[in-house]
Protein backbone atom coordinates (compact mmCIF):
# COMPACT_ATOMS: atom_id res chain seq x y z
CA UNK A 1 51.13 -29.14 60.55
CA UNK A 2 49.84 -32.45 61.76
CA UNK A 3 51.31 -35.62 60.57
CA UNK A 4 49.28 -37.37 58.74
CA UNK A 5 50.40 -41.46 59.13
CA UNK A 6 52.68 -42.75 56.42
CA UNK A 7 50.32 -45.08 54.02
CA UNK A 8 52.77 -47.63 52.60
CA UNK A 9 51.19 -48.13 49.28
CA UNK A 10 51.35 -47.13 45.50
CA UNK A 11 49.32 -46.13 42.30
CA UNK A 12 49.72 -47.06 39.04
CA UNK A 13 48.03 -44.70 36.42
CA UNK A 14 47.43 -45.96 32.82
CA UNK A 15 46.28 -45.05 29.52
CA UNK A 16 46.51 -47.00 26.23
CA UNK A 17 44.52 -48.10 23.57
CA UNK A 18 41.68 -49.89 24.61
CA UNK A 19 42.17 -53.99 24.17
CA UNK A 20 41.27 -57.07 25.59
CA UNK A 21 44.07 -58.29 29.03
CA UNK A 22 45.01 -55.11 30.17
CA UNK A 23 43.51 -55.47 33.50
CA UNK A 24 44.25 -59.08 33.88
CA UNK A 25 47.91 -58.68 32.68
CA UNK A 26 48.35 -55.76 35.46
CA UNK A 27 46.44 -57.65 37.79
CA UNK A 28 48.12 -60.90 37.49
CA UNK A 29 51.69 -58.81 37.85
CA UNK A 30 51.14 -57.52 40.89
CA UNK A 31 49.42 -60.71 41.91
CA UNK A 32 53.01 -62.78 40.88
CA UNK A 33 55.05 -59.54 43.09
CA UNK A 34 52.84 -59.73 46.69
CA UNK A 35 50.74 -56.94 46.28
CA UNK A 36 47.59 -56.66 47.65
CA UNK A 37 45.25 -54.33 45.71
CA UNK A 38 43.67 -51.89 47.44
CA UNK A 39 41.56 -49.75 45.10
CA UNK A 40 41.27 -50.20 41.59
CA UNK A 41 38.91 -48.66 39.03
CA UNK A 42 38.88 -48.47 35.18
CA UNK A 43 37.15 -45.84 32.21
CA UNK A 44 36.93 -46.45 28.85
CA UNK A 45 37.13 -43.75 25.93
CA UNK A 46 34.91 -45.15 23.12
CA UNK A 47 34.79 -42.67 20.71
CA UNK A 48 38.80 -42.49 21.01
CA UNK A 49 39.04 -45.87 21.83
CA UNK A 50 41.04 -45.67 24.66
CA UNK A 51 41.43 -47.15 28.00
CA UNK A 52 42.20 -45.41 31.11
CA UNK A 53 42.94 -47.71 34.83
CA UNK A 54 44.18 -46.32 38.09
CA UNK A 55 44.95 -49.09 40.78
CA UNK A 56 46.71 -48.85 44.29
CA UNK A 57 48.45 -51.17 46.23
CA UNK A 58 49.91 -52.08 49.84
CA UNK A 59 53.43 -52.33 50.00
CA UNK A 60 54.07 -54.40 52.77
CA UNK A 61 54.96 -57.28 50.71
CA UNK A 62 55.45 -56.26 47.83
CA UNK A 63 58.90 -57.84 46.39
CA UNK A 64 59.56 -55.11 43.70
CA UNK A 65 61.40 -52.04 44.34
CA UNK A 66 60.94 -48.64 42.75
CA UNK A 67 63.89 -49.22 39.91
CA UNK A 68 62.77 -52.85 39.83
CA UNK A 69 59.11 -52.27 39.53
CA UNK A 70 60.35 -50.02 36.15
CA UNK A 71 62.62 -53.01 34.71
CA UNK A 72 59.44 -55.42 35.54
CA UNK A 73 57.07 -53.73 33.94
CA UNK A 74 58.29 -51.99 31.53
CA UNK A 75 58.24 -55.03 28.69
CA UNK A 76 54.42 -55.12 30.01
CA UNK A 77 53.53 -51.49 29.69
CA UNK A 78 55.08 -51.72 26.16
CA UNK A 79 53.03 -54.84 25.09
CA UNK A 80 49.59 -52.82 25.44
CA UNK A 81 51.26 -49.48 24.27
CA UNK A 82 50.74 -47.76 28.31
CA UNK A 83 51.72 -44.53 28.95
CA UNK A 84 51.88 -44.70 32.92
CA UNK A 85 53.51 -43.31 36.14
CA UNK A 86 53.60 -44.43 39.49
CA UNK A 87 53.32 -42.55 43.10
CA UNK A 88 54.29 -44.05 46.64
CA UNK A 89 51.83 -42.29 49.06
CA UNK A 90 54.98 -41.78 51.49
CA UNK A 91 56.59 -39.29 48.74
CA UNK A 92 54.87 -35.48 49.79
CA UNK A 93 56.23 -33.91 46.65
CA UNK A 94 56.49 -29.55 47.21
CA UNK A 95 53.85 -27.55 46.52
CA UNK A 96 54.10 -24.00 45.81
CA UNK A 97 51.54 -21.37 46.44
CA UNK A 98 51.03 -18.23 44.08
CA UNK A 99 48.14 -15.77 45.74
CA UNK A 100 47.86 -12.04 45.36
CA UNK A 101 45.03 -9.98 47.14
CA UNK A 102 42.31 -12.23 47.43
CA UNK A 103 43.27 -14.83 50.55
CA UNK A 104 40.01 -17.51 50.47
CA UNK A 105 41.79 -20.26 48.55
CA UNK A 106 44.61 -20.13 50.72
CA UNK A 107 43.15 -19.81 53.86
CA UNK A 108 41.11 -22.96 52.49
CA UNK A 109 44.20 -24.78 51.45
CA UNK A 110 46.31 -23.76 54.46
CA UNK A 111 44.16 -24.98 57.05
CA UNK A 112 43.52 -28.38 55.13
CA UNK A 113 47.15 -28.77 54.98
CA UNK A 114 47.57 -27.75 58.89
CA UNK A 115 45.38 -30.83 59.73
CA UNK A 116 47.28 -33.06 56.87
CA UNK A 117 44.48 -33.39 54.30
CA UNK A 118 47.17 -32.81 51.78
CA UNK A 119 49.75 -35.09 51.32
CA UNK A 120 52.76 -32.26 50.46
CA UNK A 121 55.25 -29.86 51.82
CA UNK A 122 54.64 -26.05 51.03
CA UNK A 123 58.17 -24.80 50.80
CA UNK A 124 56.90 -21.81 50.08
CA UNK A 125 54.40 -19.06 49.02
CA UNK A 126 54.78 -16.45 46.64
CA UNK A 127 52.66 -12.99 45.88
CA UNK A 128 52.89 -10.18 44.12
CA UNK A 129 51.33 -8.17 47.13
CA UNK A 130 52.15 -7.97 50.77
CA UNK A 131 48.68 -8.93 51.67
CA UNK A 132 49.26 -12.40 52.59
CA UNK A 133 52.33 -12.52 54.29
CA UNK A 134 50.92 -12.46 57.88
CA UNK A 135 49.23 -15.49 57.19
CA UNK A 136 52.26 -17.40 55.97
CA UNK A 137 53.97 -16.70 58.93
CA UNK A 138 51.20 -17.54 60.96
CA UNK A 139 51.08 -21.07 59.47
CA UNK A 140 54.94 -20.66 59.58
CA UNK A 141 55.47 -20.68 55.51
CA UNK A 142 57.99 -18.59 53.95
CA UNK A 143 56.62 -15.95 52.19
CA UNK A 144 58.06 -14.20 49.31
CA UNK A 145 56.63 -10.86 47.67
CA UNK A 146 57.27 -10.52 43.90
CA UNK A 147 55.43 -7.58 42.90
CA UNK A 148 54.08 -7.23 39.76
CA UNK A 149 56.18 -5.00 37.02
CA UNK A 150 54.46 -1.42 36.53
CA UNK A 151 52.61 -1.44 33.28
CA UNK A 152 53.64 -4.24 30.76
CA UNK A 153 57.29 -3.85 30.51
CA UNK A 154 58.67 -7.26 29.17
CA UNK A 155 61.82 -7.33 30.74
CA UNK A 156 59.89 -6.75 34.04
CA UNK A 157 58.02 -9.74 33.97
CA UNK A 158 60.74 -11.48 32.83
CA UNK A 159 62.37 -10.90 35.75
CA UNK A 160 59.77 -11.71 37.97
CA UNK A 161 59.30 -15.28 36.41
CA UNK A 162 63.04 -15.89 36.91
CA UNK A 163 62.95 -15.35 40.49
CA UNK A 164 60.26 -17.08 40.76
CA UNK A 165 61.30 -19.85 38.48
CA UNK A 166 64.50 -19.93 40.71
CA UNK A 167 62.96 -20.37 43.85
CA UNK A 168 60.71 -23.62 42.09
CA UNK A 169 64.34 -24.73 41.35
CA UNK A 170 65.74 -24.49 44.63
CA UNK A 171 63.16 -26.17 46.54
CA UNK A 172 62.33 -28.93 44.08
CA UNK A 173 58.68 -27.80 43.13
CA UNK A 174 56.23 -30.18 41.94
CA UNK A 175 53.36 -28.56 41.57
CA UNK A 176 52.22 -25.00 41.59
CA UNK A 177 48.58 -23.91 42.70
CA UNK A 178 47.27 -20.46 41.66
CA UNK A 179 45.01 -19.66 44.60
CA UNK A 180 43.68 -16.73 43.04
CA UNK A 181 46.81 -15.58 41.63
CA UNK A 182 46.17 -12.78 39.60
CA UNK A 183 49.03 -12.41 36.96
CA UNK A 184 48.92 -14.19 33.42
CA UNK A 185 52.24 -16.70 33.54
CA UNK A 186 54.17 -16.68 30.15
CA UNK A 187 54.03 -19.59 27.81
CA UNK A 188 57.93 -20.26 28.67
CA UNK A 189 57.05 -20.16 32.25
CA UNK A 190 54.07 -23.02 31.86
CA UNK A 191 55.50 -25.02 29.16
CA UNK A 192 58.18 -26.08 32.04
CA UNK A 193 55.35 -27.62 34.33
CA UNK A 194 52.89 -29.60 32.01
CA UNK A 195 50.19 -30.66 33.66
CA UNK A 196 52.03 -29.52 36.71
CA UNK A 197 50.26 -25.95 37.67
CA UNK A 198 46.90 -25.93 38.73
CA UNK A 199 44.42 -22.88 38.72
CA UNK A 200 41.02 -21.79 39.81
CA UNK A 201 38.39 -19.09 38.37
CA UNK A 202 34.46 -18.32 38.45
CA UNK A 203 32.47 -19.91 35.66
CA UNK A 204 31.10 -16.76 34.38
CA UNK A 205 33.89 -16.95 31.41
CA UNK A 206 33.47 -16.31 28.30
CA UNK A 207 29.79 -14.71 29.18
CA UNK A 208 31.35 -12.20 31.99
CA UNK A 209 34.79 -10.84 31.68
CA UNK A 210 36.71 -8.25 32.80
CA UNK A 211 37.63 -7.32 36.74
CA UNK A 212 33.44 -6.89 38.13
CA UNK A 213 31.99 -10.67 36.77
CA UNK A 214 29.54 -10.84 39.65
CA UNK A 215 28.90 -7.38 39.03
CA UNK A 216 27.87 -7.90 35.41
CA UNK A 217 26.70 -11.44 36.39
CA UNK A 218 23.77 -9.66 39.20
CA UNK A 219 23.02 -7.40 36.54
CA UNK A 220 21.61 -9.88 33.74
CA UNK A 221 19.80 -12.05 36.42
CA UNK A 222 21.62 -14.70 36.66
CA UNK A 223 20.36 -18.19 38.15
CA UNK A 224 23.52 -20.14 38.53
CA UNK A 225 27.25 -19.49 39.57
CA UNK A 226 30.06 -21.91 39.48
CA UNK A 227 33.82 -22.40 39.86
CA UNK A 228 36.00 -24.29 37.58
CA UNK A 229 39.80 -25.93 38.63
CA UNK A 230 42.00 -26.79 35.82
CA UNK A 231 45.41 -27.25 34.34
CA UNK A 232 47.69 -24.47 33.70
CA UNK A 233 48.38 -24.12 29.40
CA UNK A 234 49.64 -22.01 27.18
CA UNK A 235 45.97 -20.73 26.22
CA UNK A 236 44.75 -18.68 29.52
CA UNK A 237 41.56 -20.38 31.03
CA UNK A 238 42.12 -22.94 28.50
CA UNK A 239 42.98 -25.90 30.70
CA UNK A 240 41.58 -29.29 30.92
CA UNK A 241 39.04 -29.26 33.47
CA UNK A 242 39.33 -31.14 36.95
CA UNK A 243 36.41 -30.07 39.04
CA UNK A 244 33.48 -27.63 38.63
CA UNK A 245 30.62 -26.89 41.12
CA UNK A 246 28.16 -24.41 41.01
CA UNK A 247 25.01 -22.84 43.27
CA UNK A 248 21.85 -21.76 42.50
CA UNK A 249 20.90 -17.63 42.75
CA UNK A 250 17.64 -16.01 43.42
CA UNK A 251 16.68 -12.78 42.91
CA UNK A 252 16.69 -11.78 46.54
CA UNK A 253 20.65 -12.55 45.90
CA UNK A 254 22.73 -9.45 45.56
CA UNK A 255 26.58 -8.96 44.96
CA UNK A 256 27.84 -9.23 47.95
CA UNK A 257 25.66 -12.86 48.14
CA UNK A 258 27.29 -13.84 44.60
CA UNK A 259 30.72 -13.26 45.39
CA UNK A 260 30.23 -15.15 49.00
CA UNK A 261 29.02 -17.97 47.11
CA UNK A 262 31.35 -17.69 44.14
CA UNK A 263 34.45 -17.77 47.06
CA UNK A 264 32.63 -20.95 48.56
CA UNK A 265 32.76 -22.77 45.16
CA UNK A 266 36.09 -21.40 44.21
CA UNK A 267 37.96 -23.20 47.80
CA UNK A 268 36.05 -26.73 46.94
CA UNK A 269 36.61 -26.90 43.45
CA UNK A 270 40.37 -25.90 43.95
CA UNK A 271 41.03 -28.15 47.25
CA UNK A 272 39.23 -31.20 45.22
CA UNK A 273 41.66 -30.83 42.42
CA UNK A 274 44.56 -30.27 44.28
CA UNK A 275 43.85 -33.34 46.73
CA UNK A 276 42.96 -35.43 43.57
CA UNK A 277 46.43 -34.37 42.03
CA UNK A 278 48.28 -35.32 44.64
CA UNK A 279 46.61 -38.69 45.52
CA UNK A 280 47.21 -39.50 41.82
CA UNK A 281 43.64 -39.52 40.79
CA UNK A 282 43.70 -37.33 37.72
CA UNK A 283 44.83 -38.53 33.93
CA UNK A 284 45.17 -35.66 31.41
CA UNK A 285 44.82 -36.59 27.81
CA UNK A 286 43.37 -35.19 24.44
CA UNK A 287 42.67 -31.79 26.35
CA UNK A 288 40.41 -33.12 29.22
CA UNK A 289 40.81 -35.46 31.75
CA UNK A 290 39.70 -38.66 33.46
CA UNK A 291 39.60 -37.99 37.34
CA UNK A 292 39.04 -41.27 39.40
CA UNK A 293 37.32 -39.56 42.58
């Protein structure tokens, strides 16, 4: 993988109810701590009455560290009611990767993290079919094969999810991306990483279901096809939305055109929403979100 150079900077993310001085209060504490603002950018909720900020900063002179930067601004944060986190762009939390037959998304997300578009360490992948392992090793990933319990025996998948769940353990896992991973994760399993597991499908839902969407999709004449990344809940497909895309069909499309194009979409939408995770771009709240791209 190459190394990507160490930015020395952080982002604040912030949400609270929408009031005069929040962005001169932030602003004028990092102003009174060094910092030199980068990027900064702001959204505003109006029906909920809400208001959302994302702003980075170098850290070369900045005077706060992480534990200090908490007792700073905590008092502040609790003045305008914030709920907020803060990244350091030298952290590359672990990612893990859960595929099963269908390899596009992680070839995508593979060779973007080969050339250090992603700013992570892959401890890891994990399938429930061999099919992928020869890439993994390629890209020298550990690869672990999980298979799927025969039927729906309960005590199967429960023990699938625990080894899985162990392995997240192990290695510290951050975030998990479903790059077309084909199993439906248990409400325990998701309810331990909120916001935390990110997944990727066609757009064709609720209109086309079952395992032949483009099939289904070619058959009704279709115009448009899309992808959709989103957050992992309890309630499958369900998510709050990060990124869509879609592309425009003809009639002299057939299948095999659709499901080129759907696999296109599918990689962009999912690499977007992954990069925009872990650059800290992304603020989840009342079951959508507010992505500062």
């Amino acid at each position: 993988m190459e190394e990507r150079p160490l930015s020395r900077s952080a982002t604040l993310l912030i949400y609270c109810p929408d009031q005069k001085g929040v962005v001169a209060a932030v602003s004028s504490f990092l102003f009174q701590h060094e910092a030199n603002i980068l990027h900064a950018d702001q959204h505003q909720d109006h029906d909920l009455k809400l208001f959302f900020m994302r702003v980075e900063w170098d850290l070369t002179d900045f005077n706060l560290s992480a534990d200090e930067f908490r007792q700073h601004f905590t008092p502040l944060a609790e003045r305008f009611e914030m709920d907020w986190s803060i990244a350091h762009a030298e952290h590359r939390p672990a990612m893990a990767v859960f595929v099963s037959q269908h390899l596009h998304c992680l070839v995508d997300l593979l060779f973007r993290y080969s050339i250090g578009d992603l700013n992570c360490y892959i401890p890891f992948i994990i399938s429930n079919h061999a099919t992928a392992r020869e890439l993994a090793e390629f890209y020298k990933i550990p690869f672990h094969y999980i298979p799927s319990p025969d039927g729906k025996e309960a005590a199967g998948k429960v023990a699938m999810e625990r080894a899985q769940a162990e392995l997240l353990a192990h290695h510290g896992v951050e975030l998990i991306v479903l790059a077309r991973y084909m199993q439906v994760l248990s409400p325990e399993f998701v309810r331990q990483y909120p916001q935390r597991i990110i997944n990727v499908h066609h757009s064709f839902l609720p209109a086309f279901t079952g395992a032949r969407p483009y099939h289904a999709a070619h058959q009704r004449g279709v115009k448009l096809i899309g992808a959709t990344s989103h957050y992992v809940t309890e309630e499958l497909d369900e998510g709050p939305i990060i990124e869509q895309d879609v592309a425009r069909v003809s009639h002299r499309d057939q299948i095999p055109d659709l499901v080129r194009m759907g696999r296109d979409l599918e990689c962009r939408v999912l690499s977007k929403a992954v990069q925009w995770h872990l650059e800290s771009r992304i603020l989840h709240y009342s079951g959508k979100t507010v992505v500062f791209d």
